[in-house]
PDB file of N, CA and C in Angstrom:
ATOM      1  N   UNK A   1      40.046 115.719 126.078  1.00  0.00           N
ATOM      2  CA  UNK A   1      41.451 116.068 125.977  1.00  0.00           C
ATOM      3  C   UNK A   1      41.667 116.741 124.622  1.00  0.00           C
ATOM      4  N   UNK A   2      42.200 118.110 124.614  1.00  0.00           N
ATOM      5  CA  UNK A   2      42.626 118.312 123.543  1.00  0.00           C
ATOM      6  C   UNK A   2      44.185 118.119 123.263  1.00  0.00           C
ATOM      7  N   UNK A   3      44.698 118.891 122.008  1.00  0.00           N
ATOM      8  CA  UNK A   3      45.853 118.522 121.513  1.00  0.00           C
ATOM      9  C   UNK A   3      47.029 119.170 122.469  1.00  0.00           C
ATOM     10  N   UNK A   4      46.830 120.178 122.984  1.00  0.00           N
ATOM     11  CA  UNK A   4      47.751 120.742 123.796  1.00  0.00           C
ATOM     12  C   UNK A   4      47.800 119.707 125.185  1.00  0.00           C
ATOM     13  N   UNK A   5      46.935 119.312 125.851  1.00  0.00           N
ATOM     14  CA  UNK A   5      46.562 118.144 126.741  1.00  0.00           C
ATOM     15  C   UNK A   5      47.319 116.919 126.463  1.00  0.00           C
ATOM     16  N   UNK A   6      46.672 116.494 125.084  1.00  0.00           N
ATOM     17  CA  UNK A   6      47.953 115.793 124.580  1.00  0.00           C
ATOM     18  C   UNK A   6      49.415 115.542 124.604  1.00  0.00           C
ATOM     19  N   UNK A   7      49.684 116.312 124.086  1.00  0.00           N
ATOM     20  CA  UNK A   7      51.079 117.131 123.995  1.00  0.00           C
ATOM     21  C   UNK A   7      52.168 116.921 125.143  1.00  0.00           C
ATOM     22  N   UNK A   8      51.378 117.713 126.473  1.00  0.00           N
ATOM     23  CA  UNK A   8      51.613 117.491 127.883  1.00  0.00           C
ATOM     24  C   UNK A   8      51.674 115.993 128.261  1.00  0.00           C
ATOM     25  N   UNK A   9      51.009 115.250 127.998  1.00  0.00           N
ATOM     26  CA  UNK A   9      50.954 113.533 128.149  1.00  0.00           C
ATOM     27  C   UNK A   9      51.981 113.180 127.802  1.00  0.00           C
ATOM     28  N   UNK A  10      52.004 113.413 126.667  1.00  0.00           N
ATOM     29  CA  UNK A  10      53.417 112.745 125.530  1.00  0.00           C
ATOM     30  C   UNK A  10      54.298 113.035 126.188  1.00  0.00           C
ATOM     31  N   UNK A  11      54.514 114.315 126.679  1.00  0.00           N
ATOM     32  CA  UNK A  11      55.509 114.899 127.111  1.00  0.00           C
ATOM     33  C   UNK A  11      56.319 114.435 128.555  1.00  0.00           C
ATOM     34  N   UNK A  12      55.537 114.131 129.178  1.00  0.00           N
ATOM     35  CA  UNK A  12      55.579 112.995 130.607  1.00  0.00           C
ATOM     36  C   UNK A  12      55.975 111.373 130.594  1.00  0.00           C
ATOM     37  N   UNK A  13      55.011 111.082 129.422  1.00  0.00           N
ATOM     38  CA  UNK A  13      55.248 109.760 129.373  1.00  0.00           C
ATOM     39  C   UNK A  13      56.480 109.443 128.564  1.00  0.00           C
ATOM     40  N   UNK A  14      57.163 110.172 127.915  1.00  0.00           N
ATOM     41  CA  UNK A  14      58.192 110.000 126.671  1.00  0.00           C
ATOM     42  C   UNK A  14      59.365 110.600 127.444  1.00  0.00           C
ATOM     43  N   UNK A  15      59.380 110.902 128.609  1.00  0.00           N
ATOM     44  CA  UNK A  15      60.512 112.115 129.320  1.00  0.00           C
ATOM     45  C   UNK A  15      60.810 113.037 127.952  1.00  0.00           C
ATOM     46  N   UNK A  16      60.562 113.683 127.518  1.00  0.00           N
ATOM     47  CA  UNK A  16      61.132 114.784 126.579  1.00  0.00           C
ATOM     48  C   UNK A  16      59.891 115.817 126.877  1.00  0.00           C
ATOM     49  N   UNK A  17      60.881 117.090 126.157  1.00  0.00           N
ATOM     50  CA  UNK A  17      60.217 118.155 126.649  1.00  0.00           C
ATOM     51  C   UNK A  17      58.862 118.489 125.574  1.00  0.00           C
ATOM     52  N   UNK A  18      57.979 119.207 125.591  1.00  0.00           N
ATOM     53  CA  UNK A  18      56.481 119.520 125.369  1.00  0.00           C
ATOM     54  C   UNK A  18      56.839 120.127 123.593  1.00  0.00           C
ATOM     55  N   UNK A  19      58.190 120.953 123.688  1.00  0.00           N
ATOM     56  CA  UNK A  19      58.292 121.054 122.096  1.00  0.00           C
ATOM     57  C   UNK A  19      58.507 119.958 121.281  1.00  0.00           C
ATOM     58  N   UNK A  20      59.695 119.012 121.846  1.00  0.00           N
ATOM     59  CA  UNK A  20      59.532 117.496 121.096  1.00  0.00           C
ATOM     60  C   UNK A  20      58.720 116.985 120.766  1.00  0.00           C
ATOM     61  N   UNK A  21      57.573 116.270 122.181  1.00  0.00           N
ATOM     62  CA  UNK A  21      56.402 115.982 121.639  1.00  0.00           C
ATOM     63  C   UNK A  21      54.900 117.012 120.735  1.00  0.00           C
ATOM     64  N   UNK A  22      55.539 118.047 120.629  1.00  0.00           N
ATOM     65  CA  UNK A  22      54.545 118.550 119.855  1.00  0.00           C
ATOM     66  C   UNK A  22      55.168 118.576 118.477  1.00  0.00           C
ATOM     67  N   UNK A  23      55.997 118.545 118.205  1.00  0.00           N
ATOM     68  CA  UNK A  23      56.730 118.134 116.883  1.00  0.00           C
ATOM     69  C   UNK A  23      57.016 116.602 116.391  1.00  0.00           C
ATOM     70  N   UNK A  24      56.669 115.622 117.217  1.00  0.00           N
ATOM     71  CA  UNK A  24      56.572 114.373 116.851  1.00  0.00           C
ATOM     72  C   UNK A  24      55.032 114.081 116.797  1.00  0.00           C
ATOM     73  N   UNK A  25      54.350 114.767 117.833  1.00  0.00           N
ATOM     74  CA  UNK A  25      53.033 114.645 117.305  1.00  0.00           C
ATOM     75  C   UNK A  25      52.070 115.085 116.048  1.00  0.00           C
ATOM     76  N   UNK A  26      52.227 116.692 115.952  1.00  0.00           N
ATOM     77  CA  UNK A  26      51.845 116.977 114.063  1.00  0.00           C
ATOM     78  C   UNK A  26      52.413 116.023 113.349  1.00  0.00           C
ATOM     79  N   UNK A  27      54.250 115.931 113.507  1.00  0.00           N
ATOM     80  CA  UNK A  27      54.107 115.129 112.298  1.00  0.00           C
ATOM     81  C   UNK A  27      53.609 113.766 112.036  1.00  0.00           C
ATOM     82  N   UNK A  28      53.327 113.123 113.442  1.00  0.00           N
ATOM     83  CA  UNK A  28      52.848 111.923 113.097  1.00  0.00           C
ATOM     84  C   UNK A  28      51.352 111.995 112.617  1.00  0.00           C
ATOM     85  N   UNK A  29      50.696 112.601 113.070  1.00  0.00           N
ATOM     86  CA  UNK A  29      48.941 113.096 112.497  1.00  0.00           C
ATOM     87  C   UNK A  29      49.193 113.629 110.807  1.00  0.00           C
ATOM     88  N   UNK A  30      50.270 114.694 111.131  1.00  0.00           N
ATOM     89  CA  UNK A  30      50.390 114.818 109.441  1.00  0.00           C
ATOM     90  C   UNK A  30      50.798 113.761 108.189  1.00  0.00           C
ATOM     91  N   UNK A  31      51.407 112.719 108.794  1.00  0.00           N
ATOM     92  CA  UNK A  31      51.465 111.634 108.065  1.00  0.00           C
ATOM     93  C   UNK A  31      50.302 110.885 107.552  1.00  0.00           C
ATOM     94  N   UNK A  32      49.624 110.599 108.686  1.00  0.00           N
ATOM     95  CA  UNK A  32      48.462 109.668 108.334  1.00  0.00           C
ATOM     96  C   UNK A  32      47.355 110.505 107.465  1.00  0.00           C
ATOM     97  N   UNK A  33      47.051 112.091 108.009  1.00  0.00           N
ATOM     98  CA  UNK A  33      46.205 112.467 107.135  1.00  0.00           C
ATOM     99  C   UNK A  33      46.865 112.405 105.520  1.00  0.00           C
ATOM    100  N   UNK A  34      48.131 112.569 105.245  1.00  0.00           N
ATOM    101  CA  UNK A  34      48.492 112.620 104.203  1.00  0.00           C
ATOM    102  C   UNK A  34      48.094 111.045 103.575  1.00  0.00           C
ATOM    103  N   UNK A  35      48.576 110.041 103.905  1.00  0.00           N
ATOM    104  CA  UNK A  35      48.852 109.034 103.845  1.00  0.00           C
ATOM    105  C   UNK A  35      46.667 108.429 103.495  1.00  0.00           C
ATOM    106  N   UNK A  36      46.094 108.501 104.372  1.00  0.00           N
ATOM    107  CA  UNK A  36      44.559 108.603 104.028  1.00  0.00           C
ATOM    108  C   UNK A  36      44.181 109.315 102.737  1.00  0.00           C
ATOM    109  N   UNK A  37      44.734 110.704 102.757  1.00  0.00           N
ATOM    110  CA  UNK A  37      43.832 111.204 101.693  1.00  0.00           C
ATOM    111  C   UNK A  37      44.283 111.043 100.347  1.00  0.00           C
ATOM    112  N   UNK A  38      45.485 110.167 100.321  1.00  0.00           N
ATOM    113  CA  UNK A  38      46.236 109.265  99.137  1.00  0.00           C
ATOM    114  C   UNK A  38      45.625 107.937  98.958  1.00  0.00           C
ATOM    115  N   UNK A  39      44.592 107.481  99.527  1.00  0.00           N
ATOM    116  CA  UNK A  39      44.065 106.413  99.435  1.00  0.00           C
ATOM    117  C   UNK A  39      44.528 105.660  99.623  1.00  0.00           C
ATOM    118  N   UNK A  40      45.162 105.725 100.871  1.00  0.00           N
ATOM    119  CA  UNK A  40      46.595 104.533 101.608  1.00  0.00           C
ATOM    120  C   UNK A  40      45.506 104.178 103.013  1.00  0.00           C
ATOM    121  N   UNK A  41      45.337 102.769 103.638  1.00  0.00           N
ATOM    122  CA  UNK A  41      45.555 102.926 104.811  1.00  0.00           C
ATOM    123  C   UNK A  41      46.363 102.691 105.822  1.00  0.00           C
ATOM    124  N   UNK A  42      46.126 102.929 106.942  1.00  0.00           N
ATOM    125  CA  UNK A  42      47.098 103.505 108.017  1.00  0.00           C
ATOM    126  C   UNK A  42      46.696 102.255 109.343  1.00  0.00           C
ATOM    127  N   UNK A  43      47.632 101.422 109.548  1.00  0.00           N
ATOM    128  CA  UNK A  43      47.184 100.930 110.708  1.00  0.00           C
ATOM    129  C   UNK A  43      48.796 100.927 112.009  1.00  0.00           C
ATOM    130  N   UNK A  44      48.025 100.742 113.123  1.00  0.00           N
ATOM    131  CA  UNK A  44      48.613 101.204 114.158  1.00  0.00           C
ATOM    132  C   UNK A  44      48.205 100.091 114.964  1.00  0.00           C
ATOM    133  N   UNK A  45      48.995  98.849 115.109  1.00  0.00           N
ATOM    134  CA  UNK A  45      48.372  97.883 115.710  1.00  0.00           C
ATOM    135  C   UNK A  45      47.945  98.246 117.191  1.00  0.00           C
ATOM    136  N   UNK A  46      47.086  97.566 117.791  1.00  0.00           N
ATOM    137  CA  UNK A  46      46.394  97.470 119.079  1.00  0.00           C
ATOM    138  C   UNK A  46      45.943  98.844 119.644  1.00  0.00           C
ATOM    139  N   UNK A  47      46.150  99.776 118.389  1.00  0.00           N
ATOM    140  CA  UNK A  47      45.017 101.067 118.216  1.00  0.00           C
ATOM    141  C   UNK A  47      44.158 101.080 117.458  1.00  0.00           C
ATOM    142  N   UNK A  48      44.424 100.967 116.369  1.00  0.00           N
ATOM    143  CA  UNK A  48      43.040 100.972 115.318  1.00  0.00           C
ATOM    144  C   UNK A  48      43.881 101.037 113.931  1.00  0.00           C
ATOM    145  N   UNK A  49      42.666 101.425 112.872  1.00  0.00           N
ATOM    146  CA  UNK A  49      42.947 101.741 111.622  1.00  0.00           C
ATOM    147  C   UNK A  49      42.080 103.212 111.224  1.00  0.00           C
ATOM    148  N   UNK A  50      42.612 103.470 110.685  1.00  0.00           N
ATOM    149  CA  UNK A  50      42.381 105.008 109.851  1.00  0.00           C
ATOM    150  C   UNK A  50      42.486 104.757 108.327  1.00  0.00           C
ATOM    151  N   UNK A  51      41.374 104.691 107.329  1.00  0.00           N
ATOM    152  CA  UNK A  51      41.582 104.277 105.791  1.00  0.00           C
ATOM    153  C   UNK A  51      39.825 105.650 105.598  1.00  0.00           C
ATOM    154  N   UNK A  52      40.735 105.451 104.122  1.00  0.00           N
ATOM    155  CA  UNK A  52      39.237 106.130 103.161  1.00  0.00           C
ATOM    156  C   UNK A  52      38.401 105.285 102.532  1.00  0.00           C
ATOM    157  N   UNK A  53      36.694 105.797 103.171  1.00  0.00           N
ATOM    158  CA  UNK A  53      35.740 104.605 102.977  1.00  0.00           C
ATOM    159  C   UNK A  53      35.079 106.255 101.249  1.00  0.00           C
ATOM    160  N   UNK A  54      34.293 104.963 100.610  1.00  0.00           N
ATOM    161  CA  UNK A  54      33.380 105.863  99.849  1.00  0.00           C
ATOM    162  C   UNK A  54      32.281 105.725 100.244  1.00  0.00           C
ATOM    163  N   UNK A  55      31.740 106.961 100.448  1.00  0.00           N
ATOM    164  CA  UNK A  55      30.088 107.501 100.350  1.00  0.00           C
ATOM    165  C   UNK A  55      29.525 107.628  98.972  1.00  0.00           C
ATOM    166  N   UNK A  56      28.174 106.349  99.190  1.00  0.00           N
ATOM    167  CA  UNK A  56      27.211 106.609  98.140  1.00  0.00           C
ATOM    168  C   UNK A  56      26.588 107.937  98.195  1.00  0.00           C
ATOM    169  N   UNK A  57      26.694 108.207  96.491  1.00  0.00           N
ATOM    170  CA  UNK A  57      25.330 109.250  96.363  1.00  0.00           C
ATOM    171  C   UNK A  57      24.045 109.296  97.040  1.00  0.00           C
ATOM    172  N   UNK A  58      23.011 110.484  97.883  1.00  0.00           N
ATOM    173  CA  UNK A  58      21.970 109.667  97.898  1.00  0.00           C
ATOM    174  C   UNK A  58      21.544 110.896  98.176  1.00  0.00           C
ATOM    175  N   UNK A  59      19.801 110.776  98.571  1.00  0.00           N
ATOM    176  CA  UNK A  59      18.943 111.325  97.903  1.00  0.00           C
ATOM    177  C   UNK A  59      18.736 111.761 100.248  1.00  0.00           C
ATOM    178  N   UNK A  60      19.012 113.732 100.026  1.00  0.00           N
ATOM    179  CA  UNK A  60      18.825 114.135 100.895  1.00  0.00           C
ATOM    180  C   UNK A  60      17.099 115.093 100.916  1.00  0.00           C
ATOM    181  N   UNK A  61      17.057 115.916 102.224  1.00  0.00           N
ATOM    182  CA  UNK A  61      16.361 116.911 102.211  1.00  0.00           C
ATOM    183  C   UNK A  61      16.785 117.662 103.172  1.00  0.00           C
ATOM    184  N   UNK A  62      16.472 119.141 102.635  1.00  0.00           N
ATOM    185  CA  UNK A  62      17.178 120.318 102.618  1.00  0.00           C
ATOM    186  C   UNK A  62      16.169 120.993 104.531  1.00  0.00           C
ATOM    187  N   UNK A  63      16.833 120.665 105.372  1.00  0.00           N
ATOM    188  CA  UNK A  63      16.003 120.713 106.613  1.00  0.00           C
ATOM    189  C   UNK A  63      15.178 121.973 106.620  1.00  0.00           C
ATOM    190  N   UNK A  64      15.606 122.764 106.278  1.00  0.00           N
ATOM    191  CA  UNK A  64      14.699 124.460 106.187  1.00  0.00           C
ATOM    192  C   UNK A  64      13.446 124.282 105.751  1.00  0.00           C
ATOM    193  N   UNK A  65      13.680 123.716 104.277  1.00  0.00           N
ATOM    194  CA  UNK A  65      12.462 123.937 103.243  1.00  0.00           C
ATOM    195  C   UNK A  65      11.522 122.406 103.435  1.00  0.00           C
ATOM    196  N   UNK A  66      12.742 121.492 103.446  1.00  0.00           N
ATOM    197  CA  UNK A  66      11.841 120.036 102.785  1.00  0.00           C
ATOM    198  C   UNK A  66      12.031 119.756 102.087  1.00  0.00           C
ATOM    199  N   UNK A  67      12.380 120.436 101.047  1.00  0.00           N
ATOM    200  CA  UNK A  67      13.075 120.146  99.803  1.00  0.00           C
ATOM    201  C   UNK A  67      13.528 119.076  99.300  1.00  0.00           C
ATOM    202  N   UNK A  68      13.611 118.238  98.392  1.00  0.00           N
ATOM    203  CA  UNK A  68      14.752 116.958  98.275  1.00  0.00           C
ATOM    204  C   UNK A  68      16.345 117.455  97.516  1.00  0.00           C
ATOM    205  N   UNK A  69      16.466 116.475  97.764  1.00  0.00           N
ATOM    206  CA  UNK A  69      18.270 117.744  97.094  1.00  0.00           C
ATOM    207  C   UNK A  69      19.148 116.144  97.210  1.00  0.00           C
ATOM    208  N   UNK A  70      20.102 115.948  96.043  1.00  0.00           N
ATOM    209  CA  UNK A  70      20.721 115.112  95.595  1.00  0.00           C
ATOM    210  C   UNK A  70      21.850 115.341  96.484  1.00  0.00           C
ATOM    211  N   UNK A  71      22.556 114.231  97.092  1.00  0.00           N
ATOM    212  CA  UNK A  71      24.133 114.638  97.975  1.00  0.00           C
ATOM    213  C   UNK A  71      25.247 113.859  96.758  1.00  0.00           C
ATOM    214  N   UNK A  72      25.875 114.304  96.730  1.00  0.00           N
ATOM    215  CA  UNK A  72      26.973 113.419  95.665  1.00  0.00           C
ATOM    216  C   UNK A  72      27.488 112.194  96.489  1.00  0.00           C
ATOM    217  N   UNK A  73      28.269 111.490  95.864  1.00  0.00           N
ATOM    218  CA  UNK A  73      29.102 110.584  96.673  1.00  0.00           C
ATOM    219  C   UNK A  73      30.435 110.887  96.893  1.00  0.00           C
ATOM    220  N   UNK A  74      31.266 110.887  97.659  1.00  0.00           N
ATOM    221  CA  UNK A  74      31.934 111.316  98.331  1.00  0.00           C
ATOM    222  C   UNK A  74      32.997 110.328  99.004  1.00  0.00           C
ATOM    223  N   UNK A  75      34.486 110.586  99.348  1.00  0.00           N
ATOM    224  CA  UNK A  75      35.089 110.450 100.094  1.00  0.00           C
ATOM    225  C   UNK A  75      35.250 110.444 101.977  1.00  0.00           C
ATOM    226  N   UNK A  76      35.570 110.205 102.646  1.00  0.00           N
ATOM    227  CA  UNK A  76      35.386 110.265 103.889  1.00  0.00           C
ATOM    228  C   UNK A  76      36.646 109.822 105.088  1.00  0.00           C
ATOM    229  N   UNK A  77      37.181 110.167 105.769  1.00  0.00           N
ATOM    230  CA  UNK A  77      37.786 109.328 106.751  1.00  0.00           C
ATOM    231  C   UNK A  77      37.545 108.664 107.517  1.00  0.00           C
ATOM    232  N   UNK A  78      37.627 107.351 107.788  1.00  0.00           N
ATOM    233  CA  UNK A  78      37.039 106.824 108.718  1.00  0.00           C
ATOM    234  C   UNK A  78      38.075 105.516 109.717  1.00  0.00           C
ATOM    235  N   UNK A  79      37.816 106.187 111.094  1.00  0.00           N
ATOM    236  CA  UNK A  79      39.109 105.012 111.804  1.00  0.00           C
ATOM    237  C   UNK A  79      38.009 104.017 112.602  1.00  0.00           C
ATOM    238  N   UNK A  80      38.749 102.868 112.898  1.00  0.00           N
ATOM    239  CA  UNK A  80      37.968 101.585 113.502  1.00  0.00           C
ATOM    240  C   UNK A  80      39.417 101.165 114.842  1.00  0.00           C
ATOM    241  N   UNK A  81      38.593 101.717 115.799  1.00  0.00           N
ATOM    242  CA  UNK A  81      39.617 101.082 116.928  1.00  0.00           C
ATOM    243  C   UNK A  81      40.222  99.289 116.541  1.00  0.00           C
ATOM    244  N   UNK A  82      41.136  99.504 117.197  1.00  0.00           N
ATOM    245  CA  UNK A  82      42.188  98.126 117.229  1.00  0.00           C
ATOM    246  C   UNK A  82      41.328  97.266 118.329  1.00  0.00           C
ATOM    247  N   UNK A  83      41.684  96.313 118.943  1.00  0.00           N
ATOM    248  CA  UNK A  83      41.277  95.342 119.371  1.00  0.00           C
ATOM    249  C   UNK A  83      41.958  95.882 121.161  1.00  0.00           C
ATOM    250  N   UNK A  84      42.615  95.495 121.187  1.00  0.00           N
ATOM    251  CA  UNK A  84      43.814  96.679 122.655  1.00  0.00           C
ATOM    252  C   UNK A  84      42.688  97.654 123.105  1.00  0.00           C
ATOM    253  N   UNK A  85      42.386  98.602 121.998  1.00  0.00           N
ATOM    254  CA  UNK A  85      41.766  99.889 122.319  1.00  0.00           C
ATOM    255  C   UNK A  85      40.570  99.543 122.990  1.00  0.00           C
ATOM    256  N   UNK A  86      39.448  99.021 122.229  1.00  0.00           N
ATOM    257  CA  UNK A  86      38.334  98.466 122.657  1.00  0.00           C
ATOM    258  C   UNK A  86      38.356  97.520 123.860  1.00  0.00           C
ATOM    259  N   UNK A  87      38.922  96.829 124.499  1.00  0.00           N
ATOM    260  CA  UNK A  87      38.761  96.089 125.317  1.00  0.00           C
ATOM    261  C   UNK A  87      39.775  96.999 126.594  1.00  0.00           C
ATOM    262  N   UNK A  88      40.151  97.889 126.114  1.00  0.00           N
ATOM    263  CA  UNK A  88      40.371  99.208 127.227  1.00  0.00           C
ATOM    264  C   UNK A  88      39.661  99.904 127.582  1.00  0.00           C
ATOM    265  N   UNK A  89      38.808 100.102 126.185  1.00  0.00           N
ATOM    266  CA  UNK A  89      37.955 101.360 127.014  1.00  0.00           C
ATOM    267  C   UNK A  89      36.556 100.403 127.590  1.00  0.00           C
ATOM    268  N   UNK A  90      36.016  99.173 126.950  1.00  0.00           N
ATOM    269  CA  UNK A  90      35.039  98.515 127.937  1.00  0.00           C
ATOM    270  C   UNK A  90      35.496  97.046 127.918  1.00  0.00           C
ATOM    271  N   UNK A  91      36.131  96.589 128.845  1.00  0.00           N
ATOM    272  CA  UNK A  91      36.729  95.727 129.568  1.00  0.00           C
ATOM    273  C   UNK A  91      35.580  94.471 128.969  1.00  0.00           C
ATOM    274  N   UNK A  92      35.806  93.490 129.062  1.00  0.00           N
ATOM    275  CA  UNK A  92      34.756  92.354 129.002  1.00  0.00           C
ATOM    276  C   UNK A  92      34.560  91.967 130.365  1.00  0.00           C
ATOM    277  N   UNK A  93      33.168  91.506 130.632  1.00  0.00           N
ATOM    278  CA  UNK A  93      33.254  90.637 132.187  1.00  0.00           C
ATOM    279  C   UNK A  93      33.626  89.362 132.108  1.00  0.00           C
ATOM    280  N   UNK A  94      33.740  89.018 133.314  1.00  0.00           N
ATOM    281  CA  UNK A  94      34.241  87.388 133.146  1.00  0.00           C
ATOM    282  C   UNK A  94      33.277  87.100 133.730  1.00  0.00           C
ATOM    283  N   UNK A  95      33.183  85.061 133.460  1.00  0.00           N
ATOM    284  CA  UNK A  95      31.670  84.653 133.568  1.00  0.00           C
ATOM    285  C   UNK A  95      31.837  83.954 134.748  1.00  0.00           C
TER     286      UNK A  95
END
């Protein structure tokens, strides 16, 4: 599904029309990326969380050559489904 796919969803499930939900949708994505790359995190119960993890420095190689080549450490985004989410998308069995 992409974002326009999206969009259309929202747009059905929310009864409002496809410009609404595409204007409640950026801005809600534009929030959180803002909100992440401020070193805030973002949770959305019984969806997940979205926060900034740090990446260690570490010691790469350069696939062409072989080379070794230093990677810095780094920033990253990283989301962890909610509890809701996960047991939606693979159900548990019962015993």
């Amino acid at each position: 599904m992409n974002k326009g796919e999206l969009v259309d969803a929202v747009a059905e499930k929310a009864s409002v029309t496809k410009k609404q939900a595409d204007a409640v949708l950026t801005a809600a994505l534009e929030a959180i990326v803002e909100s992440v790359s401020s070193g805030e995190k973002v949770t959305l119960v019984g969806f997940g969380s979205f926060e900034p993890r740090d990446r260690k420095a570490r010691e790469g190689r350069n696939p062409k050559t072989g080379a070794k080549m230093k990677i810095p450490a780094t920033k990253v985004p990283a989301f962890s489904a909610g509890k809701l989410f996960k047991e939606k998308v693979a159900p548990a069995k019962k015993k």
